[in-house]
C-alpha atoms as a PDB file:
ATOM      1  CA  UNK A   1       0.000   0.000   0.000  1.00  0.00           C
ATOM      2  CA  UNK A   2       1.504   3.340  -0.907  1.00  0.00           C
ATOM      3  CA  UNK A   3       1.338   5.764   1.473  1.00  0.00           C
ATOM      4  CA  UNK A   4       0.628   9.944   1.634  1.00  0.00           C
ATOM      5  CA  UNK A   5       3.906  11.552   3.253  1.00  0.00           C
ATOM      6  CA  UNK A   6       4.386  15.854   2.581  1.00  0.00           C
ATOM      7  CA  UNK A   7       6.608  18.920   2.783  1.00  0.00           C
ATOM      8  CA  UNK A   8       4.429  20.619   4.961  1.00  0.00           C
ATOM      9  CA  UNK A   9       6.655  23.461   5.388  1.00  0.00           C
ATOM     10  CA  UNK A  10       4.266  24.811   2.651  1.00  0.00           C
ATOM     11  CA  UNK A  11       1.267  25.012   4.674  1.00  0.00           C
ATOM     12  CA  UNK A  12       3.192  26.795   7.301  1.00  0.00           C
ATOM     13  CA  UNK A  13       6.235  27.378   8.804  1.00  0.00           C
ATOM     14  CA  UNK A  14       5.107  26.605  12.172  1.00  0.00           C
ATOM     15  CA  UNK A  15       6.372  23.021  12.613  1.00  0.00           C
ATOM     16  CA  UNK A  16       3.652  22.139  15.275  1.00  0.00           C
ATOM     17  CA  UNK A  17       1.139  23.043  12.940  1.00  0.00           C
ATOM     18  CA  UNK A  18       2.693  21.015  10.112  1.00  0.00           C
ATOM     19  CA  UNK A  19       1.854  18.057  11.885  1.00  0.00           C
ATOM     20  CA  UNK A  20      -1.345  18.967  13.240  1.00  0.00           C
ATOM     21  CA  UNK A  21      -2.647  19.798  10.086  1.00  0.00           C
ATOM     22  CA  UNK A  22      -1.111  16.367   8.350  1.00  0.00           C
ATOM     23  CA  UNK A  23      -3.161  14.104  11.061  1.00  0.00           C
ATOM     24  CA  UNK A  24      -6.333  16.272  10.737  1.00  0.00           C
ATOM     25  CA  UNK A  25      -6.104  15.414   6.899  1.00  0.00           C
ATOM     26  CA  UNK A  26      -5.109  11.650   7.964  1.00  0.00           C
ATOM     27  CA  UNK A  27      -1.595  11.795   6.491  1.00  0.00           C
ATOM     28  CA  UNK A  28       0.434   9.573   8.047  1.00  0.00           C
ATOM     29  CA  UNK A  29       4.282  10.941   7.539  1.00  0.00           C
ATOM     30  CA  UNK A  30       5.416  14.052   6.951  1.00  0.00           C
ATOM     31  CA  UNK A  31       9.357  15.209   4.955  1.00  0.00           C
ATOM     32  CA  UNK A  32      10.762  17.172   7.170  1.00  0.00           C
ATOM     33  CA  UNK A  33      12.884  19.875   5.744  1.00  0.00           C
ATOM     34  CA  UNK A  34      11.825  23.660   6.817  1.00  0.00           C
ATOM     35  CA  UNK A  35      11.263  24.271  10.737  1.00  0.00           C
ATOM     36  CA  UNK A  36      10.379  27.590  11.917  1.00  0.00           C
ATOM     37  CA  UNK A  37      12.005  29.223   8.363  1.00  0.00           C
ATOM     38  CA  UNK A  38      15.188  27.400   8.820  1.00  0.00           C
ATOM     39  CA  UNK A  39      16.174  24.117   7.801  1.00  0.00           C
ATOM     40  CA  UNK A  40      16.038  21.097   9.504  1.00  0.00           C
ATOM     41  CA  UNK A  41      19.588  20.614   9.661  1.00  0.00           C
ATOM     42  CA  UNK A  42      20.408  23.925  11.081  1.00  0.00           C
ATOM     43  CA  UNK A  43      18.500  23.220  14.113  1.00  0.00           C
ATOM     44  CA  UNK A  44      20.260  21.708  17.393  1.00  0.00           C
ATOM     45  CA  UNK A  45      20.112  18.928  19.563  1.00  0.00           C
ATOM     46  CA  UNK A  46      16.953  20.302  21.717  1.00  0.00           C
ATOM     47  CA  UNK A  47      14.907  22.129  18.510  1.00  0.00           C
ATOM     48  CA  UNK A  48      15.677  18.264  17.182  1.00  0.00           C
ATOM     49  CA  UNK A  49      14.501  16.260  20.129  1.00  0.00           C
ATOM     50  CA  UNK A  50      10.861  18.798  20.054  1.00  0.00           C
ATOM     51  CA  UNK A  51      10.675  18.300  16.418  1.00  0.00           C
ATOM     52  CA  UNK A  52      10.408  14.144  16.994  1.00  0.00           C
ATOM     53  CA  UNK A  53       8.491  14.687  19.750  1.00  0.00           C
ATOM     54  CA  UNK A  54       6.029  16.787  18.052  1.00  0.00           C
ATOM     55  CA  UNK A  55       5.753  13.683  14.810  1.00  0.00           C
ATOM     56  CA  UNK A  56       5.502  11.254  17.369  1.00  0.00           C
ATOM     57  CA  UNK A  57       3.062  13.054  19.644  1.00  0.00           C
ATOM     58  CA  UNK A  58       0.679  13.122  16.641  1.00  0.00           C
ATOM     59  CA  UNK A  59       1.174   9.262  15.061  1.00  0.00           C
ATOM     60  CA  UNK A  60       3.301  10.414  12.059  1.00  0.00           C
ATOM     61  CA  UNK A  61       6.698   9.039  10.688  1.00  0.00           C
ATOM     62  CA  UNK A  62       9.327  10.388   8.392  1.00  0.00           C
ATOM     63  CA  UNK A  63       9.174   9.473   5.370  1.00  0.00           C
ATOM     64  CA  UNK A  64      12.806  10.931   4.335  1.00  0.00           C
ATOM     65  CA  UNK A  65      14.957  13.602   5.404  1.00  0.00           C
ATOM     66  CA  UNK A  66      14.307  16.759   2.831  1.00  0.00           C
ATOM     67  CA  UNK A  67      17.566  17.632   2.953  1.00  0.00           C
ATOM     68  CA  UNK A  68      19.908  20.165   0.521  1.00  0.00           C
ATOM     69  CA  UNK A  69      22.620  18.010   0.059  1.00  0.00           C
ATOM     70  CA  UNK A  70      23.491  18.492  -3.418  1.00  0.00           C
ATOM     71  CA  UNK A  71      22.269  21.834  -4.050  1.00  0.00           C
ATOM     72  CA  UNK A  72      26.076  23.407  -4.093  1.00  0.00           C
ATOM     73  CA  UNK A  73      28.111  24.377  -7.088  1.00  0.00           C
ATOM     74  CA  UNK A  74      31.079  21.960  -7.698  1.00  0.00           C
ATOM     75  CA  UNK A  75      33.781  24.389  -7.656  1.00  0.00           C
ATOM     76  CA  UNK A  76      32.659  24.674  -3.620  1.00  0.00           C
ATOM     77  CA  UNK A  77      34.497  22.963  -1.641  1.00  0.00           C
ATOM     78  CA  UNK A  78      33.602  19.336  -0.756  1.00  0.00           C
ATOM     79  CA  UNK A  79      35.022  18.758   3.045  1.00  0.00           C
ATOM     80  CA  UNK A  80      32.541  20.888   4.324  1.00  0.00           C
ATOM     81  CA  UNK A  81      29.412  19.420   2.277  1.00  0.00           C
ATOM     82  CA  UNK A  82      31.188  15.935   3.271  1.00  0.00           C
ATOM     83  CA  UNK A  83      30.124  17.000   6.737  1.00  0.00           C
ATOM     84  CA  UNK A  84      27.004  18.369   6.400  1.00  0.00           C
ATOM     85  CA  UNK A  85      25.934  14.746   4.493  1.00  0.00           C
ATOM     86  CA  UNK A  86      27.302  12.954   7.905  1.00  0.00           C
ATOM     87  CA  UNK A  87      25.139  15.343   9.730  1.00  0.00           C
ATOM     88  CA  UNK A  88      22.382  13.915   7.038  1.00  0.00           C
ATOM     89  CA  UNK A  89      22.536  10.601   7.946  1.00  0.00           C
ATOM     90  CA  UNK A  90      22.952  11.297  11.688  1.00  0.00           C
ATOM     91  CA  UNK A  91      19.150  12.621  11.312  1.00  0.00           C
ATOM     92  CA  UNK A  92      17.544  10.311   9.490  1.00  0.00           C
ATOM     93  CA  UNK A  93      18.923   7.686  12.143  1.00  0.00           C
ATOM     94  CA  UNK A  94      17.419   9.974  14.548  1.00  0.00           C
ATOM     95  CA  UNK A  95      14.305  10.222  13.344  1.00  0.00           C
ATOM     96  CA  UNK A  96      14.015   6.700  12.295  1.00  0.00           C
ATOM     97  CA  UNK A  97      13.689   6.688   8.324  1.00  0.00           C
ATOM     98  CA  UNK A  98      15.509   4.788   5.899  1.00  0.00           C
ATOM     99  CA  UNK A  99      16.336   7.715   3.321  1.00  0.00           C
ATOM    100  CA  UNK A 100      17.519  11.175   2.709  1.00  0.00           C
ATOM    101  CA  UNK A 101      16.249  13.398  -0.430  1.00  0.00           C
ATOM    102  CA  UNK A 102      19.889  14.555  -2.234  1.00  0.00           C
ATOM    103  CA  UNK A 103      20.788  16.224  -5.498  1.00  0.00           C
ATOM    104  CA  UNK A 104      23.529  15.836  -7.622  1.00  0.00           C
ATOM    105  CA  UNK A 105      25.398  19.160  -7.986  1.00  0.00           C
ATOM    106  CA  UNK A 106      25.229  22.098  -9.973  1.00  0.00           C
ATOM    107  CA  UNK A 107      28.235  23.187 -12.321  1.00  0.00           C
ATOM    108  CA  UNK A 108      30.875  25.152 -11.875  1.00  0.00           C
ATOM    109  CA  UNK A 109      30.112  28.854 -12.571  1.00  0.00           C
ATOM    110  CA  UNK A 110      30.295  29.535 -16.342  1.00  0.00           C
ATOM    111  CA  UNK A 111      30.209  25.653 -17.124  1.00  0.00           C
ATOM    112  CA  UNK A 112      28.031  22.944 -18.171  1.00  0.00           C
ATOM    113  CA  UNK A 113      26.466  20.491 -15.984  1.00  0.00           C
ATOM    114  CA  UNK A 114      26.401  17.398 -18.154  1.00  0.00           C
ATOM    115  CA  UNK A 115      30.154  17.950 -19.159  1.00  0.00           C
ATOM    116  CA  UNK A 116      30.799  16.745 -14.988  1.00  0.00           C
ATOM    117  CA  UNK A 117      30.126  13.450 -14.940  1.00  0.00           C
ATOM    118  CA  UNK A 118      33.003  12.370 -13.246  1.00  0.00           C
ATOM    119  CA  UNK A 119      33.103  14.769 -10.343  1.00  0.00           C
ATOM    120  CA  UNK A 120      29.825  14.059  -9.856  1.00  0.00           C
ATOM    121  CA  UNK A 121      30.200  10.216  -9.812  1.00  0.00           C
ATOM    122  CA  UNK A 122      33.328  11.151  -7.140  1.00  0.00           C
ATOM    123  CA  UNK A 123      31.386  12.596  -4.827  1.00  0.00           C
ATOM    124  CA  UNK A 124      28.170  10.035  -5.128  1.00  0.00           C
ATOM    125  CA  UNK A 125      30.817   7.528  -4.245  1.00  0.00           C
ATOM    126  CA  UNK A 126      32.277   8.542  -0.967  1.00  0.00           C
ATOM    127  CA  UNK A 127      29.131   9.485   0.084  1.00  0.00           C
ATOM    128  CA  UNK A 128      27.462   5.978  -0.849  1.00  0.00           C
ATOM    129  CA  UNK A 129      30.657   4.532   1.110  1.00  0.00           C
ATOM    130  CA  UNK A 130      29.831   7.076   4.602  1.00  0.00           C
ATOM    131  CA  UNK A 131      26.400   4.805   4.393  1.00  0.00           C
ATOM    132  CA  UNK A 132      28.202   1.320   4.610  1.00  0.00           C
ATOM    133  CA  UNK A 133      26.799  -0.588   7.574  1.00  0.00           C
ATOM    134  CA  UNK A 134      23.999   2.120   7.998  1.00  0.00           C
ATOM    135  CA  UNK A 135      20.129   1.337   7.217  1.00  0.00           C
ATOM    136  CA  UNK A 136      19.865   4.293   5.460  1.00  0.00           C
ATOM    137  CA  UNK A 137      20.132   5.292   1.590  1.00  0.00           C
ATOM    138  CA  UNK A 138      20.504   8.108  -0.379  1.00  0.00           C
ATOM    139  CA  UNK A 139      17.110   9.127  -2.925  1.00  0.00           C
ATOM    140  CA  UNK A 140      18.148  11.179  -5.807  1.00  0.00           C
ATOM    141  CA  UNK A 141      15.708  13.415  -6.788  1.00  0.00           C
ATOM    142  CA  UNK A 142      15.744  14.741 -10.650  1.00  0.00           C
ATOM    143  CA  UNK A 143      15.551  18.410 -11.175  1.00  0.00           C
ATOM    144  CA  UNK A 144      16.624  21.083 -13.215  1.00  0.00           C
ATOM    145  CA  UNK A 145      20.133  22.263 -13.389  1.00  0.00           C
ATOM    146  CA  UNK A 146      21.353  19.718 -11.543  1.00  0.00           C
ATOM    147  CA  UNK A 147      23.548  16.788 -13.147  1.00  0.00           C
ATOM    148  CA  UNK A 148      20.325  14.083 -12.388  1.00  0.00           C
ATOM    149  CA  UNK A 149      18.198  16.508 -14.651  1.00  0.00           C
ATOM    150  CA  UNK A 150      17.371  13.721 -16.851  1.00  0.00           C
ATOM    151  CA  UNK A 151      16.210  10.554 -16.889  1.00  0.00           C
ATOM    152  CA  UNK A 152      19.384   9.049 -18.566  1.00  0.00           C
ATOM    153  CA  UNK A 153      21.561  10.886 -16.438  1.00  0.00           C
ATOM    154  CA  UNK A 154      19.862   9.631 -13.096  1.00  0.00           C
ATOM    155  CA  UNK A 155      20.321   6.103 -14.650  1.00  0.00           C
ATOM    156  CA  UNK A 156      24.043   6.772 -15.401  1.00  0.00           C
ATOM    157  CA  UNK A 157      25.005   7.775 -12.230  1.00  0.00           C
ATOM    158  CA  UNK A 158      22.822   4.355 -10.394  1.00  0.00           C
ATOM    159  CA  UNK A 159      25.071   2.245 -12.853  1.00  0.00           C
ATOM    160  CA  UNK A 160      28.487   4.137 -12.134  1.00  0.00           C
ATOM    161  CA  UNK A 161      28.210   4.469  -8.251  1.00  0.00           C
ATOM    162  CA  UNK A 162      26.871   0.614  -8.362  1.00  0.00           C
ATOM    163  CA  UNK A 163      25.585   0.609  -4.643  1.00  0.00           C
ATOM    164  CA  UNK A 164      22.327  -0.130  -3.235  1.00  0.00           C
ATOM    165  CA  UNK A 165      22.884   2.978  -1.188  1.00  0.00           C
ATOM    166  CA  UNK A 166      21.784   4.940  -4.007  1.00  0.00           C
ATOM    167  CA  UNK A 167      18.407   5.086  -5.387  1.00  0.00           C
ATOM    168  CA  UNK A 168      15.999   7.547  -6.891  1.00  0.00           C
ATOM    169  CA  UNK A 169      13.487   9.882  -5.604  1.00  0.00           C
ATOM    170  CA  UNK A 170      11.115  10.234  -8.935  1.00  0.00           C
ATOM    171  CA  UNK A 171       9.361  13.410  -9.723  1.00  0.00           C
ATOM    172  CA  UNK A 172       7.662  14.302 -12.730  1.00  0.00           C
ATOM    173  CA  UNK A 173       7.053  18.221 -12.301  1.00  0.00           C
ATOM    174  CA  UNK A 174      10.312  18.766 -12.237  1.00  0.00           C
ATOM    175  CA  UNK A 175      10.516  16.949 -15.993  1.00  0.00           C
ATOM    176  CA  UNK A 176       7.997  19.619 -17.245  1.00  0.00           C
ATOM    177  CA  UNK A 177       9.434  22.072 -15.697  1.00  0.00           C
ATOM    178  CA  UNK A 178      13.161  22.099 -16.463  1.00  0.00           C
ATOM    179  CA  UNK A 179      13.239  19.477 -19.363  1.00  0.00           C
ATOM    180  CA  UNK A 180       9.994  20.389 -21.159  1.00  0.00           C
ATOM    181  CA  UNK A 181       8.630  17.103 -21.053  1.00  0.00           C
ATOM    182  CA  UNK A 182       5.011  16.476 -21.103  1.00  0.00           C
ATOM    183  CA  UNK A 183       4.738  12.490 -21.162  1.00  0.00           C
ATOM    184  CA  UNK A 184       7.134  11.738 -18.838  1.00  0.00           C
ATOM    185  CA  UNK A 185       5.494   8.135 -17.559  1.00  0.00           C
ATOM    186  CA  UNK A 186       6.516   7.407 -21.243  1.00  0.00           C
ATOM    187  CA  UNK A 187       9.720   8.296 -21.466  1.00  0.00           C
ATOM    188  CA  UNK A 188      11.173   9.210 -18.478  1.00  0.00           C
ATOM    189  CA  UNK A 189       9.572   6.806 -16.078  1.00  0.00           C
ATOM    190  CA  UNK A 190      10.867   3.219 -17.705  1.00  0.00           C
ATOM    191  CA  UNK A 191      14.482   4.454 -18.011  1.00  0.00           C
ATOM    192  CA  UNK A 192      14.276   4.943 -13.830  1.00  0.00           C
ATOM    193  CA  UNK A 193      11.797   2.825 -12.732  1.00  0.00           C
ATOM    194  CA  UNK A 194      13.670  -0.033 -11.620  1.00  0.00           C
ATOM    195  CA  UNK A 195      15.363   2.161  -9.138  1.00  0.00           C
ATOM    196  CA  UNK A 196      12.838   4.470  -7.912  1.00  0.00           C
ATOM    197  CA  UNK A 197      11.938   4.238  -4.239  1.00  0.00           C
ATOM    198  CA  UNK A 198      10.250   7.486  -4.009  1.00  0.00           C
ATOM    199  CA  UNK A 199       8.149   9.255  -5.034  1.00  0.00           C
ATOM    200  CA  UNK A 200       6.887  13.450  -5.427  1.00  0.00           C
ATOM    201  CA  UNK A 201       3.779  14.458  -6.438  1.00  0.00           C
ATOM    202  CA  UNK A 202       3.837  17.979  -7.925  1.00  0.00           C
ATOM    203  CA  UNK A 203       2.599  18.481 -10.969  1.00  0.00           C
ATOM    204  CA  UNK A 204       2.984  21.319 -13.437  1.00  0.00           C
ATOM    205  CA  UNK A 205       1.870  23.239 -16.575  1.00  0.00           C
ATOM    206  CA  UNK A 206       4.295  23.313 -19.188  1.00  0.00           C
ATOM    207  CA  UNK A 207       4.742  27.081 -19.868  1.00  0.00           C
ATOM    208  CA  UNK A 208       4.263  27.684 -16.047  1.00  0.00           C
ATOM    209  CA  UNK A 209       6.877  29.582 -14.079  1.00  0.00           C
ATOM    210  CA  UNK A 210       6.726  29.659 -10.399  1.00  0.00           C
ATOM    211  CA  UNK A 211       3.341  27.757  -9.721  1.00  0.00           C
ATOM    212  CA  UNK A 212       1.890  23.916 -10.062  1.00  0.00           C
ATOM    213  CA  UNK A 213      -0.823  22.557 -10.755  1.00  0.00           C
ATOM    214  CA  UNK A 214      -3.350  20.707  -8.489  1.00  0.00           C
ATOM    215  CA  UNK A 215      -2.718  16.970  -9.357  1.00  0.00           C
ATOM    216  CA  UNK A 216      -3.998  15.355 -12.420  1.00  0.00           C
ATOM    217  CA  UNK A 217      -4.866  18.966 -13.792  1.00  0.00           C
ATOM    218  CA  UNK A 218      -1.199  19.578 -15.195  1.00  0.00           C
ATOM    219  CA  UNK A 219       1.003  18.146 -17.490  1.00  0.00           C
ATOM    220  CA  UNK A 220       2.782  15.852 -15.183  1.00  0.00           C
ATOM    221  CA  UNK A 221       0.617  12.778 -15.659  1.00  0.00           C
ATOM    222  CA  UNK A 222       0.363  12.181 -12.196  1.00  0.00           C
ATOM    223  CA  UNK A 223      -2.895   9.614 -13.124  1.00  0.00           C
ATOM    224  CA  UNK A 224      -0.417   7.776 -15.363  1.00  0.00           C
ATOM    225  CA  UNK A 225       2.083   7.514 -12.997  1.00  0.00           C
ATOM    226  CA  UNK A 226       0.014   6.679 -10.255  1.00  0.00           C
ATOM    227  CA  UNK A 227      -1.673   3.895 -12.820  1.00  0.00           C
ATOM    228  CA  UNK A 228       2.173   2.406 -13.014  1.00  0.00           C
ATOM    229  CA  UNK A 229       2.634   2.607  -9.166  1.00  0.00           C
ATOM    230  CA  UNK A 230      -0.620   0.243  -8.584  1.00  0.00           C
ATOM    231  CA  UNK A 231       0.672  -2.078 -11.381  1.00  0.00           C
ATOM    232  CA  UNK A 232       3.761  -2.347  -9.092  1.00  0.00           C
ATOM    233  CA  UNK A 233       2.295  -2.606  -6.031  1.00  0.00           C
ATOM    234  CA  UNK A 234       4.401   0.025  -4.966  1.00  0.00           C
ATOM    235  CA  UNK A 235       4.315   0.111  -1.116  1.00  0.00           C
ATOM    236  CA  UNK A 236       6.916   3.302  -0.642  1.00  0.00           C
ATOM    237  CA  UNK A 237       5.847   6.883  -0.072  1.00  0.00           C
ATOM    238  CA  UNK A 238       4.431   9.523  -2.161  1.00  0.00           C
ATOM    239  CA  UNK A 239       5.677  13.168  -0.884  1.00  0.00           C
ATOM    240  CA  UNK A 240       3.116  16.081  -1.748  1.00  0.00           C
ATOM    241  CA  UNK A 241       4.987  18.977  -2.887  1.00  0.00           C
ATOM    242  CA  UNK A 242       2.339  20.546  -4.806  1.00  0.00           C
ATOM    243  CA  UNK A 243       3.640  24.214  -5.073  1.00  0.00           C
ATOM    244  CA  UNK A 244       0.319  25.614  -5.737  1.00  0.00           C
ATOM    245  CA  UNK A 245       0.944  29.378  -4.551  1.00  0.00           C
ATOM    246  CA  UNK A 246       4.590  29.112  -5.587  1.00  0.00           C
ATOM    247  CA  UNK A 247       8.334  27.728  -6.070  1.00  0.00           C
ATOM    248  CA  UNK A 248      11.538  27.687  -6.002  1.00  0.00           C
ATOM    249  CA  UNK A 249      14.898  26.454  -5.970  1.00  0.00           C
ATOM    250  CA  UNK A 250      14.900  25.594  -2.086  1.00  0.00           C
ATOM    251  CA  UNK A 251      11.060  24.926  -1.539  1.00  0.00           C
ATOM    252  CA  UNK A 252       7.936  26.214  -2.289  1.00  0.00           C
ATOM    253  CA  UNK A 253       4.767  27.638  -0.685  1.00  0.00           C
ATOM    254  CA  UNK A 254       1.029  26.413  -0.835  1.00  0.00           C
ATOM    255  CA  UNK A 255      -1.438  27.074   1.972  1.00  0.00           C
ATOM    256  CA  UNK A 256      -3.828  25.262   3.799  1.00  0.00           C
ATOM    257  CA  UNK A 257      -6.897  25.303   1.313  1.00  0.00           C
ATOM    258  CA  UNK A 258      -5.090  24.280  -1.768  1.00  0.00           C
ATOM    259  CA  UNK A 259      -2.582  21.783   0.248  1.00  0.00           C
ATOM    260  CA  UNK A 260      -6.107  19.933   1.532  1.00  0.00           C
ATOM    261  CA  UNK A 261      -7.427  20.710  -2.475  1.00  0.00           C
ATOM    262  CA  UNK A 262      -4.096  18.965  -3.446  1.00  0.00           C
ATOM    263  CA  UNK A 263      -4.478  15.737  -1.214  1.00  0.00           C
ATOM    264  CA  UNK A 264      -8.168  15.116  -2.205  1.00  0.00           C
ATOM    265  CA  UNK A 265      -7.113  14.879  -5.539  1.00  0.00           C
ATOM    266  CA  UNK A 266      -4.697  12.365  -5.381  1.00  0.00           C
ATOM    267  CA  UNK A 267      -6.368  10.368  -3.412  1.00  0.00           C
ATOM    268  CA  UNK A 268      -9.675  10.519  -5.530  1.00  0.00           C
ATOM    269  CA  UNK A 269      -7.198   9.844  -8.248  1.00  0.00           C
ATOM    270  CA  UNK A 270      -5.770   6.746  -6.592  1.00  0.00           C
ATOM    271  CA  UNK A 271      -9.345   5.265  -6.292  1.00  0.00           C
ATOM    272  CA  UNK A 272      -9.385   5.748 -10.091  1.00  0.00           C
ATOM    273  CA  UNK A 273      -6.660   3.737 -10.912  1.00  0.00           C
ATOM    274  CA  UNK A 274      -6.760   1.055  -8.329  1.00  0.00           C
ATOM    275  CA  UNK A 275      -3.630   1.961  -6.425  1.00  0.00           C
ATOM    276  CA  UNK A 276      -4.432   1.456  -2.527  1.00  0.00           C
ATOM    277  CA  UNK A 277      -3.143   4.719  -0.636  1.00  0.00           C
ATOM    278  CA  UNK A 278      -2.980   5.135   2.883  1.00  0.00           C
END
């Protein structure tokens, strides 16, 4: 059975409210990335130890860390971002879920992304190797800019890195978006598929700029992908991310009203196709 997890940080910032309002709506886990304004790995040990209180205190579970790692140019340097990935995985032990949402780097100023492969790879392998021996794994998420930005390239770096410790976080508003790409669950979905273990919904208008579309009224083909997912029986989490008042490179913003608009959908849409969603 799949299951309903969100970025909540879009209804409010207000972290106690994020996960009031996902049990009033009978969500059962929540991404955790934005607390109070700041991100979840900027907060200490106490802010840490309230914020699992708070998702335990109201029957919720983490479905990933929402974490940044990634989203640096390569010409920073790496020690540091080495560190803040440890810090990463020190989390999602802490809060008790199996993966953290990562990127895969943008290029150096004045350069081109897909001319990086093998700095990218570089750095996909030692952090793969800082999860040996941890239950944990890394979910790439494809989106714009980045070197994952395709569907091929997310596929070439799974096959290069060659370790179950990396795996991909699937998101098809982010193909209409940055790659144009209006029947993704054709083309993009079968090249990743056998390595997805997550999943966004956010869909999109192709044309749009800042702002998404409820699901199943854009040109994601979020009925089409959630068709495939019951075929699977795919039993992982599905992250709302809608973006429905805006967004951005770091998150996006979407209010109560059209975050509840947002869930009914896909729900209503996963009765369509068969695909059991909790």
């Amino acid at each position: 059975m799949a299951k309903l997890s969100a970025f909540a940080d879009e209804v409010t910032d207000d972290f106690l409210a994020q996960v009031e309002y996902l049990a009033k709506e009978g969500v059962g886990y929540i991404e955790p990335r934005f607390v109070g304004g700041r991100n979840l790995m900027d907060l200490n040990r106490s802010e840490l130890h309230e914020v699992k209180k708070m998702i335990r205190d109201h029957g919720l579970k983490v479905s990933a860390i929402g974490s940044p790692i990634g989203k640096v140019r390569l010409d920073e340097p790496f020690g540091p971002h080495l560190d803040k990935f440890k810090h990463a995985i020190e989390l999602a032990v802490f809060l008790e879920t199996p993966f953290i949402r990562m990127f895969s780097y943008y290029a150096p100023e004045g350069g081109n992304i897909d001319d990086c492969r093998d700095q990218v790879i570089e750095r996909m392998v030692a952090k793969a190797d800082l999860l040996t021996g941890v239950d944990v794994t890394m979910a790439h998420e494809n989106e714009a800019h980045i070197y994952g930005h395709t569907a091929e390239n997310c596929l070439e770096m799974i096959e290069m890195v060659d370790s179950p410790k990396l795996r991909l976080a699937y998101d098809p508003a982010n193909f209409v978006w940055g790659e144009k790409i209006t029947n993704n669950v054709e083309v993009c979905w079968p090249v990743m598929k056998p390595y997805v273990v997550h999943i966004h919904i956010k869909d999109w208008k192709l044309g749009a700029t800042d702002v998404g579309s409820i699901p199943g009224e854009g040109d994601g083909q979020i009925k089409e992908l959630l068709t495939e997912l019951a075929a699977m029986d795919y039993d992982g989490c599905m992250t709302m991310e809608p973006h429905l008042q805006q967004g951005g490179q770091f998150g996006g913003s979407t209010g109560g009203k059209l975050f509840s608009r947002a869930i009914a959908a896909v729900r209503e849409l996963a009765d369509e196709v068969g695909l059991k969603c909790d």
